[in-house]
PDB file of N, CA and C in Angstrom:
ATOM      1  N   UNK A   1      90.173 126.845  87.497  1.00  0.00           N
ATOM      2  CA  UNK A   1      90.854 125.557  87.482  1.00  0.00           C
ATOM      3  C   UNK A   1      91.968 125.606  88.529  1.00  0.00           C
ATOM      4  N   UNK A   2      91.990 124.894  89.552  1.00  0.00           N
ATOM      5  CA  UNK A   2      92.949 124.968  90.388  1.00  0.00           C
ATOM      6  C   UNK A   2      94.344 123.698  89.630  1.00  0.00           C
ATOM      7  N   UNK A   3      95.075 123.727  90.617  1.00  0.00           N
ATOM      8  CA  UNK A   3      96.845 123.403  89.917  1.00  0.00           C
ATOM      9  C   UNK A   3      96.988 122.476  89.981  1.00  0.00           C
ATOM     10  N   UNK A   4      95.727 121.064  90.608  1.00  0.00           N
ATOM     11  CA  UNK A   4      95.607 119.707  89.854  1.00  0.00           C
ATOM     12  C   UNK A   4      95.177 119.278  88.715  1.00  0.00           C
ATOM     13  N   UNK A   5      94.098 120.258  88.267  1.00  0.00           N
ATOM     14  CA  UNK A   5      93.161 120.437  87.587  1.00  0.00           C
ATOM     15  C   UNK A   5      94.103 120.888  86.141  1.00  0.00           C
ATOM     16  N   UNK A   6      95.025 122.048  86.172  1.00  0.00           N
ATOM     17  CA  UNK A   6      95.845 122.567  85.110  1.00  0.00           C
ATOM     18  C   UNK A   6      96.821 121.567  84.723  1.00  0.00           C
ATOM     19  N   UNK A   7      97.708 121.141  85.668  1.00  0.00           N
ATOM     20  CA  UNK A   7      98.543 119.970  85.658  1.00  0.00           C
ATOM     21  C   UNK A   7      97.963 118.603  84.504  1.00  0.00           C
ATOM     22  N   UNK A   8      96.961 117.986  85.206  1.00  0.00           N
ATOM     23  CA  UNK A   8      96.383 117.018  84.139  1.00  0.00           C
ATOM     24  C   UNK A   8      96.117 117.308  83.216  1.00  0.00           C
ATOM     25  N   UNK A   9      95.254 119.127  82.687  1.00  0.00           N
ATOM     26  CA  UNK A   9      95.015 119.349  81.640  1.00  0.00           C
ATOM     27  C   UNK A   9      96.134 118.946  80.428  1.00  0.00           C
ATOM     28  N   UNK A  10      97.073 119.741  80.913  1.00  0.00           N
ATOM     29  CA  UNK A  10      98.380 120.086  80.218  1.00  0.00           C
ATOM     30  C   UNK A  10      98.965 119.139  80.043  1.00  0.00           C
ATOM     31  N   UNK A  11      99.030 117.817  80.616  1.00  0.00           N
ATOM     32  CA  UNK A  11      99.693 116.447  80.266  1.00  0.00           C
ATOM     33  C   UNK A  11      98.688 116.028  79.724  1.00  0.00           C
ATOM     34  N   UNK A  12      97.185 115.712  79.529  1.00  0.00           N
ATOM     35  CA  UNK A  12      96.816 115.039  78.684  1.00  0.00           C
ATOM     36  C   UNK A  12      96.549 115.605  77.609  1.00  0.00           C
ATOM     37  N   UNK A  13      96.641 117.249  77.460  1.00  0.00           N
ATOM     38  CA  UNK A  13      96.799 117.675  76.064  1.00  0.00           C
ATOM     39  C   UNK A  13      98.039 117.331  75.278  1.00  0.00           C
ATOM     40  N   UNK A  14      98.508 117.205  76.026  1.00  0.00           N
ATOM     41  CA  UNK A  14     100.242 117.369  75.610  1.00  0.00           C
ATOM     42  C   UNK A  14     100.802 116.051  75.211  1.00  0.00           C
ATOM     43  N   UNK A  15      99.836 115.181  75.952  1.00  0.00           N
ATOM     44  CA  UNK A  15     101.145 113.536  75.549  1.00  0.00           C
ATOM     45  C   UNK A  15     100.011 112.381  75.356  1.00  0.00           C
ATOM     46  N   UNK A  16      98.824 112.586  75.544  1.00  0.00           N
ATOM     47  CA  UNK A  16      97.217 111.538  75.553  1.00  0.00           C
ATOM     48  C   UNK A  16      97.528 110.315  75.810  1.00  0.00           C
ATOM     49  N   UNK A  17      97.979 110.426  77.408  1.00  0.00           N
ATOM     50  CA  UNK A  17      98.815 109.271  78.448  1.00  0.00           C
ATOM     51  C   UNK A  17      97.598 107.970  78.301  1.00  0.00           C
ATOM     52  N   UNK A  18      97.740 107.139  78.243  1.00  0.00           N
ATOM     53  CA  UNK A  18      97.124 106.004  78.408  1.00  0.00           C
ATOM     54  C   UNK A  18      96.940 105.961  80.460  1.00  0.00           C
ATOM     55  N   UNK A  19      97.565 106.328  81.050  1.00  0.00           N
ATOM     56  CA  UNK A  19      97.524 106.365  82.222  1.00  0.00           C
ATOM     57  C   UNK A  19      98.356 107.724  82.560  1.00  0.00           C
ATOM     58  N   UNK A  20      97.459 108.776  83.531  1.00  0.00           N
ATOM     59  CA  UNK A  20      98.329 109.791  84.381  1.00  0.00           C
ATOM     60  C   UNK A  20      97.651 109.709  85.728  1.00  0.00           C
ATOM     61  N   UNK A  21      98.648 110.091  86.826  1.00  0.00           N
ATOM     62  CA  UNK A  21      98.415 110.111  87.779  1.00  0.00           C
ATOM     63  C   UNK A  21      98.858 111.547  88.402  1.00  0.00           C
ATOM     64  N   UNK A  22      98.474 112.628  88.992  1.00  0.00           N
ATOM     65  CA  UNK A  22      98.783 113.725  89.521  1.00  0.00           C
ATOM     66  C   UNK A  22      98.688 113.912  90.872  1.00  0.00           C
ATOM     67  N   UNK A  23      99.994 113.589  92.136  1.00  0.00           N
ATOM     68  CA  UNK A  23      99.822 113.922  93.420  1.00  0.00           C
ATOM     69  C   UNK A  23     100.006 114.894  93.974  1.00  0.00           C
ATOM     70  N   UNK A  24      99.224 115.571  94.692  1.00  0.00           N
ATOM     71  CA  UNK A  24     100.176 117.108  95.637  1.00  0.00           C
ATOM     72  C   UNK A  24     100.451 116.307  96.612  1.00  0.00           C
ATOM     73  N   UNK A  25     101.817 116.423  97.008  1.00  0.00           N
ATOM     74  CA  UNK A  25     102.422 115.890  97.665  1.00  0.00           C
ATOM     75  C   UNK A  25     103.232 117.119  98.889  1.00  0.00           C
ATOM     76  N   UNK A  26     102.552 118.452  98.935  1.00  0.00           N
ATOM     77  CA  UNK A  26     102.830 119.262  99.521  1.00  0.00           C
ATOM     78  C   UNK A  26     102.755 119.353 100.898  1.00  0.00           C
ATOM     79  N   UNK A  27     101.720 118.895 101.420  1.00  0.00           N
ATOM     80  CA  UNK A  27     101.503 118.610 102.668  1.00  0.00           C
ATOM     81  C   UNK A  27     102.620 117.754 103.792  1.00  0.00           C
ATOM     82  N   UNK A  28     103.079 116.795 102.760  1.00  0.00           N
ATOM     83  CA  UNK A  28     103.997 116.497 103.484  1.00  0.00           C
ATOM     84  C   UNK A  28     105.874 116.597 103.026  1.00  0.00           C
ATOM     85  N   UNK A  29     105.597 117.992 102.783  1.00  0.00           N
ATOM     86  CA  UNK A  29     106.726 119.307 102.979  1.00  0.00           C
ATOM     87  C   UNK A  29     106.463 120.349 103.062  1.00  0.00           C
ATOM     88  N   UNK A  30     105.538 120.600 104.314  1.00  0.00           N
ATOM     89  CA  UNK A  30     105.272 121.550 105.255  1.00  0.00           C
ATOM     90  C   UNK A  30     106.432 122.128 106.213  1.00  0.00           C
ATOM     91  N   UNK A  31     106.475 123.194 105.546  1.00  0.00           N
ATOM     92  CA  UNK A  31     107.567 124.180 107.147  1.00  0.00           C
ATOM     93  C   UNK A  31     108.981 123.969 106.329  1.00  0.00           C
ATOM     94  N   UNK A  32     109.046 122.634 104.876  1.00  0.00           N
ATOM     95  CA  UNK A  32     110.242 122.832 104.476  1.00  0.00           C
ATOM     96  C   UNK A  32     110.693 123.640 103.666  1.00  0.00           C
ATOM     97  N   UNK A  33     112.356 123.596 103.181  1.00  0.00           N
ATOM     98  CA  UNK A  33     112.573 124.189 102.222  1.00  0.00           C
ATOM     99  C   UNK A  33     111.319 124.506 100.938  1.00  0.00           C
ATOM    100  N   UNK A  34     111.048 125.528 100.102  1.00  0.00           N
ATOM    101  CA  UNK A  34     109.976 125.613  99.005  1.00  0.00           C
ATOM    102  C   UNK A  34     109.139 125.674  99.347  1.00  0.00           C
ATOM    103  N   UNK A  35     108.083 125.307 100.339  1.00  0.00           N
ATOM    104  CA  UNK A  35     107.266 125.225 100.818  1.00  0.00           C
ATOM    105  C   UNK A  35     106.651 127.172 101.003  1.00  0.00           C
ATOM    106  N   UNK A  36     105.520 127.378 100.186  1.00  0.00           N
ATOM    107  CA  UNK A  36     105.271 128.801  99.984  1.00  0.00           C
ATOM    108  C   UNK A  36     103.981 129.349 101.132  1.00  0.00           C
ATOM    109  N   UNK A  37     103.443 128.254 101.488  1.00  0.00           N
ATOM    110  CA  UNK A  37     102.290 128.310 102.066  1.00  0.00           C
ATOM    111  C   UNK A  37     100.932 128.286 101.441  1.00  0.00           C
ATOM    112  N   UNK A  38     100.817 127.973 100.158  1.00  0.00           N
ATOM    113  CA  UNK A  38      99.818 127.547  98.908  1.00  0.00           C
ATOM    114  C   UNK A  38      99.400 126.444  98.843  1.00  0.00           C
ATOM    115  N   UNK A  39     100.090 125.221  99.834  1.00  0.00           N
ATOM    116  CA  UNK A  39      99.814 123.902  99.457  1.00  0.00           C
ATOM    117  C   UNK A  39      99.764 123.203  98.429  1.00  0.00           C
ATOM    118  N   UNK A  40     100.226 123.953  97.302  1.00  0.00           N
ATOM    119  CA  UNK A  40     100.821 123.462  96.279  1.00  0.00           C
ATOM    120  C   UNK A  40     101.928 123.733  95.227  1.00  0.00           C
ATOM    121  N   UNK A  41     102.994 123.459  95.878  1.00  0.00           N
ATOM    122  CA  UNK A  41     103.907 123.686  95.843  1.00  0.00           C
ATOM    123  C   UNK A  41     105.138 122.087  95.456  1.00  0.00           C
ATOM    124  N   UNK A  42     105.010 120.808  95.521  1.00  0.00           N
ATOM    125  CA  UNK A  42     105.449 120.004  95.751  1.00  0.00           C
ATOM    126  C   UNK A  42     104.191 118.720  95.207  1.00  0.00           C
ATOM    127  N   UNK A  43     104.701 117.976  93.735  1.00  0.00           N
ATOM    128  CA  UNK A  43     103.939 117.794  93.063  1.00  0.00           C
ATOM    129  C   UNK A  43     105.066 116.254  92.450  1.00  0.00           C
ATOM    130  N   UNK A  44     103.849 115.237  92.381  1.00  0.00           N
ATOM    131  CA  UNK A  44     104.312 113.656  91.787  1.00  0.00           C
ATOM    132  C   UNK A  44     103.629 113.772  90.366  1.00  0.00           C
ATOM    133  N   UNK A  45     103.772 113.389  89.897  1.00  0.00           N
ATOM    134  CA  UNK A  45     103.565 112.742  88.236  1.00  0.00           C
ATOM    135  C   UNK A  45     103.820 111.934  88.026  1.00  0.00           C
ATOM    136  N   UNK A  46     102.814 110.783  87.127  1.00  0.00           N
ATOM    137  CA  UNK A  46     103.285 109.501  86.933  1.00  0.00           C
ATOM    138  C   UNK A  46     102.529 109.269  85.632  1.00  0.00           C
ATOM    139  N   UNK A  47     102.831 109.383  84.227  1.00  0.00           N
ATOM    140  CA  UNK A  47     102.603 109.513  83.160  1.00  0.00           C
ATOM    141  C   UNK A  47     103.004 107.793  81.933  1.00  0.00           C
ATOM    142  N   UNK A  48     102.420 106.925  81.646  1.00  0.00           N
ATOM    143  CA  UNK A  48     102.538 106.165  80.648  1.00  0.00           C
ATOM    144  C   UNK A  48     101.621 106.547  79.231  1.00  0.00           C
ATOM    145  N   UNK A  49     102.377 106.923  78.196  1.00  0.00           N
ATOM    146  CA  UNK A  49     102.022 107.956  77.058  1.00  0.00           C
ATOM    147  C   UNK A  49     103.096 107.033  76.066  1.00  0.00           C
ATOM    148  N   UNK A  50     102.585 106.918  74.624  1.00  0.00           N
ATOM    149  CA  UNK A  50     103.127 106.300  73.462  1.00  0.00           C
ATOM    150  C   UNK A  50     103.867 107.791  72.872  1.00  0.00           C
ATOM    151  N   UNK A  51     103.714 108.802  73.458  1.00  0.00           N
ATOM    152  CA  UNK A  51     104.578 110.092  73.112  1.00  0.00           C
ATOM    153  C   UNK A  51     105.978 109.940  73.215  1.00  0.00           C
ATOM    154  N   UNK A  52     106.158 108.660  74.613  1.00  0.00           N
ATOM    155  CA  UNK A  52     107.169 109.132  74.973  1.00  0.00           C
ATOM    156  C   UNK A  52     108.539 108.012  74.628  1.00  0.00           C
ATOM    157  N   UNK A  53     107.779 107.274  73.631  1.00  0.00           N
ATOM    158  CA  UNK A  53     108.368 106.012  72.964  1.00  0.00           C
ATOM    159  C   UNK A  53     109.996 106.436  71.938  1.00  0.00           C
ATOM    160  N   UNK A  54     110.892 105.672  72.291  1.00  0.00           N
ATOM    161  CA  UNK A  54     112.484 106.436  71.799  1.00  0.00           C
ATOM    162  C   UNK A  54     113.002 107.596  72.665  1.00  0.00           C
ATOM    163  N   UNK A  55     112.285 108.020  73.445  1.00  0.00           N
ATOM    164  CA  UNK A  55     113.032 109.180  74.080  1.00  0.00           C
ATOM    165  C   UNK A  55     113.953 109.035  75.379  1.00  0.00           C
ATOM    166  N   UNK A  56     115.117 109.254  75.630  1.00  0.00           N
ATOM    167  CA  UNK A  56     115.813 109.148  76.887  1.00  0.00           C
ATOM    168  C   UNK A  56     114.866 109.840  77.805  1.00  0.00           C
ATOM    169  N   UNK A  57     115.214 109.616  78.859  1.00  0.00           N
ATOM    170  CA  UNK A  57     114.760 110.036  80.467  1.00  0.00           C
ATOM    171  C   UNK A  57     114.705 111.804  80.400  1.00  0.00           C
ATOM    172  N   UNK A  58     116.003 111.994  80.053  1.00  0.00           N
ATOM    173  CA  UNK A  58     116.080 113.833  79.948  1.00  0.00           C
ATOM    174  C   UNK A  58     115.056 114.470  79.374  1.00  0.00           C
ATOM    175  N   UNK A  59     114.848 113.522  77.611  1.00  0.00           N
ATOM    176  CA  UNK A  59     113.979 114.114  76.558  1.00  0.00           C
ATOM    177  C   UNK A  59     112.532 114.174  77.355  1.00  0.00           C
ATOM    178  N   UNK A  60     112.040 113.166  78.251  1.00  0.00           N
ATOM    179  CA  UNK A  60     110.596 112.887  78.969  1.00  0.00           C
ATOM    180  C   UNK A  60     110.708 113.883  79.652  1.00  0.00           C
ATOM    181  N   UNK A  61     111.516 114.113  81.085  1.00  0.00           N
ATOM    182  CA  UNK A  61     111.643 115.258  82.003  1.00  0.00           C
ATOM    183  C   UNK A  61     111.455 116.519  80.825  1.00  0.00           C
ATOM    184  N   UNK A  62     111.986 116.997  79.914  1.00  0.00           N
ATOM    185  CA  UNK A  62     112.141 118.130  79.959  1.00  0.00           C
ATOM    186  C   UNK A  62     111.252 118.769  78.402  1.00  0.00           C
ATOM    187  N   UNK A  63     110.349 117.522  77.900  1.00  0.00           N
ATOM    188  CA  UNK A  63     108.791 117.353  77.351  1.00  0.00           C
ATOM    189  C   UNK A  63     107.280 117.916  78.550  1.00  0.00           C
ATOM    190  N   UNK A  64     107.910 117.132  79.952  1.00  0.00           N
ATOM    191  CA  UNK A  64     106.950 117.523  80.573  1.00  0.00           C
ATOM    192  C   UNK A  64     106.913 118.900  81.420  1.00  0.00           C
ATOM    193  N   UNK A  65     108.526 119.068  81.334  1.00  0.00           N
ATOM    194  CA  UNK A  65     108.500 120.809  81.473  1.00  0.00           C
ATOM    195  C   UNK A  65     108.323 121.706  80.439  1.00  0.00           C
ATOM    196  N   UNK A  66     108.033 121.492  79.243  1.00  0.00           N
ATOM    197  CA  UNK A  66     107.592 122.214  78.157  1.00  0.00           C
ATOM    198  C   UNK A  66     106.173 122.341  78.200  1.00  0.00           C
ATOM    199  N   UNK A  67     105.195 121.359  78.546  1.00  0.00           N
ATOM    200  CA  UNK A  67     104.090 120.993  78.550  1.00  0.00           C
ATOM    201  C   UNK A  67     103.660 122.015  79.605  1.00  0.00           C
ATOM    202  N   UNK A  68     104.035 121.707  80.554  1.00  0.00           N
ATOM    203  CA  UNK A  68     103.508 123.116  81.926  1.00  0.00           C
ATOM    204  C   UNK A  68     103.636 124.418  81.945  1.00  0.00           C
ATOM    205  N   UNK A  69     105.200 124.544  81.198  1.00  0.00           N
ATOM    206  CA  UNK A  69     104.983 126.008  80.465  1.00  0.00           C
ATOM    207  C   UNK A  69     105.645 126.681  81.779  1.00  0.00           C
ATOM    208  N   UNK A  70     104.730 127.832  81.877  1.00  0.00           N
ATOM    209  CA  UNK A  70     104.243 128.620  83.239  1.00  0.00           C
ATOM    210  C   UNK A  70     104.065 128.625  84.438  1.00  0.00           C
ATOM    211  N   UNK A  71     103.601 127.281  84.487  1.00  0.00           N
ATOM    212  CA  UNK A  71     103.011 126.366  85.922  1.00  0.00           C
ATOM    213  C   UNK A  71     103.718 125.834  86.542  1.00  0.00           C
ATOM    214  N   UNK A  72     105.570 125.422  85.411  1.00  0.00           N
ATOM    215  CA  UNK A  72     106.398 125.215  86.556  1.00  0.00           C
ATOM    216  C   UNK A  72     107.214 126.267  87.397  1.00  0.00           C
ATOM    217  N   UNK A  73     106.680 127.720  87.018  1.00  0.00           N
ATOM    218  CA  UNK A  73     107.161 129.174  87.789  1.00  0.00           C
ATOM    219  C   UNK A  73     106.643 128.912  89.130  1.00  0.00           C
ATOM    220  N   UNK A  74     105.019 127.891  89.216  1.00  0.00           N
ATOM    221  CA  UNK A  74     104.858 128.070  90.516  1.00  0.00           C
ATOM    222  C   UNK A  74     105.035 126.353  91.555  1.00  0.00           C
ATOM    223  N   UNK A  75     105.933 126.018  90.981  1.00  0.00           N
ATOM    224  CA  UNK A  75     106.287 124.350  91.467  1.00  0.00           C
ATOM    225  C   UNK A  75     107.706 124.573  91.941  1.00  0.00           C
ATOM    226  N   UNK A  76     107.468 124.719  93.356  1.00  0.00           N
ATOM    227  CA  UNK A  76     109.096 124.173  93.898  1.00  0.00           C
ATOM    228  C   UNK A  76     109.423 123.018  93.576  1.00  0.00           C
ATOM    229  N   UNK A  77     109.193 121.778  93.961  1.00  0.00           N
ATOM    230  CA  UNK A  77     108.977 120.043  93.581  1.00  0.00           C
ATOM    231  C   UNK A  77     108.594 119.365  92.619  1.00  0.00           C
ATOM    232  N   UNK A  78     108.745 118.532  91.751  1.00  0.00           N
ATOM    233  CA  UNK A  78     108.003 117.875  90.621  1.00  0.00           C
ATOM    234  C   UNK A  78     108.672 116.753  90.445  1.00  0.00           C
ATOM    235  N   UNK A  79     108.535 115.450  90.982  1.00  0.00           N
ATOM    236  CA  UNK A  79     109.247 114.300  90.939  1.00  0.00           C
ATOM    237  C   UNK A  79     108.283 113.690  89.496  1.00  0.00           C
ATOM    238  N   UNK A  80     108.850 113.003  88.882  1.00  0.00           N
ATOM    239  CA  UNK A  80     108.452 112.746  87.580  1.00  0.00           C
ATOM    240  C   UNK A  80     108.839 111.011  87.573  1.00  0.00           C
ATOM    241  N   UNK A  81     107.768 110.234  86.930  1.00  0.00           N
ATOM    242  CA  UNK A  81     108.033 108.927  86.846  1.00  0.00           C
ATOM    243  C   UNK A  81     107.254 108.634  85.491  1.00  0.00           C
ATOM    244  N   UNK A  82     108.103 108.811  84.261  1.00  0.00           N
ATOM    245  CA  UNK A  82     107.725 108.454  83.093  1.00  0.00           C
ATOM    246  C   UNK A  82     107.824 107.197  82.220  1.00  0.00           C
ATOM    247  N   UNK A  83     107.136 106.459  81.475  1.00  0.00           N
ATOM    248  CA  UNK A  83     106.962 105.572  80.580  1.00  0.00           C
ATOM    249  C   UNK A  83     106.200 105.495  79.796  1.00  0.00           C
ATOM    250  N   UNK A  84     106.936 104.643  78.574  1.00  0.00           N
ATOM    251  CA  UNK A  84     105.924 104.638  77.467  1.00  0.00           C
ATOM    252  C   UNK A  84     105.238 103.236  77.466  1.00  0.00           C
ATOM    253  N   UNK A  85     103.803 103.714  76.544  1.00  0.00           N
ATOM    254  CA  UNK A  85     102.833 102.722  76.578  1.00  0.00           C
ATOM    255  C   UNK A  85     101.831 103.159  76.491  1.00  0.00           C
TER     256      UNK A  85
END
C-alpha cells in the first residue's frame, strides 16, 4: 500500500467521511524545506465526516493526527481542511 493508499485507509476507517479527498502535493515543494526526496512528503486532506460534528478545529486537526498514527513520522506537510456532514 503506498502513502495515498494508507492515508485514505486510515481516514475512512477512522471517521466514514461522507466525502475525502487525499492530495500529494509534494511535487510542488521540490528542493524545499522537508522535502526528503520520496515525493511524499507534503500532503492536502479534505475530509466532510458526521465524526466531526461539536468538535473545535484543534479537536479535528489533532483526531486526524491520531488516526495516522505513524504515518505522520513520515509527513513533513499536512494541510488539513475539515467539516462536518
Amino acid at each position: 500500500m503506498n502513502m495515498e493508499e494508507t492515508i485514505r485507509h486510515r481516514l475512512h476507517s477512522a471517521f466514514a467521511p461522507a466525502e475525502v479527498e487525499v492530495r500529494n502535493d509534494s511535487a510542488r515543494h521540490a528542493g524545499h524545506a522537508g522535502d526528503d526526496g520520496s515525493g511524499e512528503s507534503h500532503w492536502h486532506v479534505a475530509i466532510r465526516s458526521a465524526a466531526f460534528a461539536g468538535q473545535s478545529r484543534v479537536a479535528r486537526h489533532r483526531a486526524v493526527h491520531a488516526a495516522l498514527g505513524d504515518v505522520m513520522d513520515r509527513i513533513h506537510a499536512l494541510s488539513l481542511d475539515l467539516s462536518e456532514g
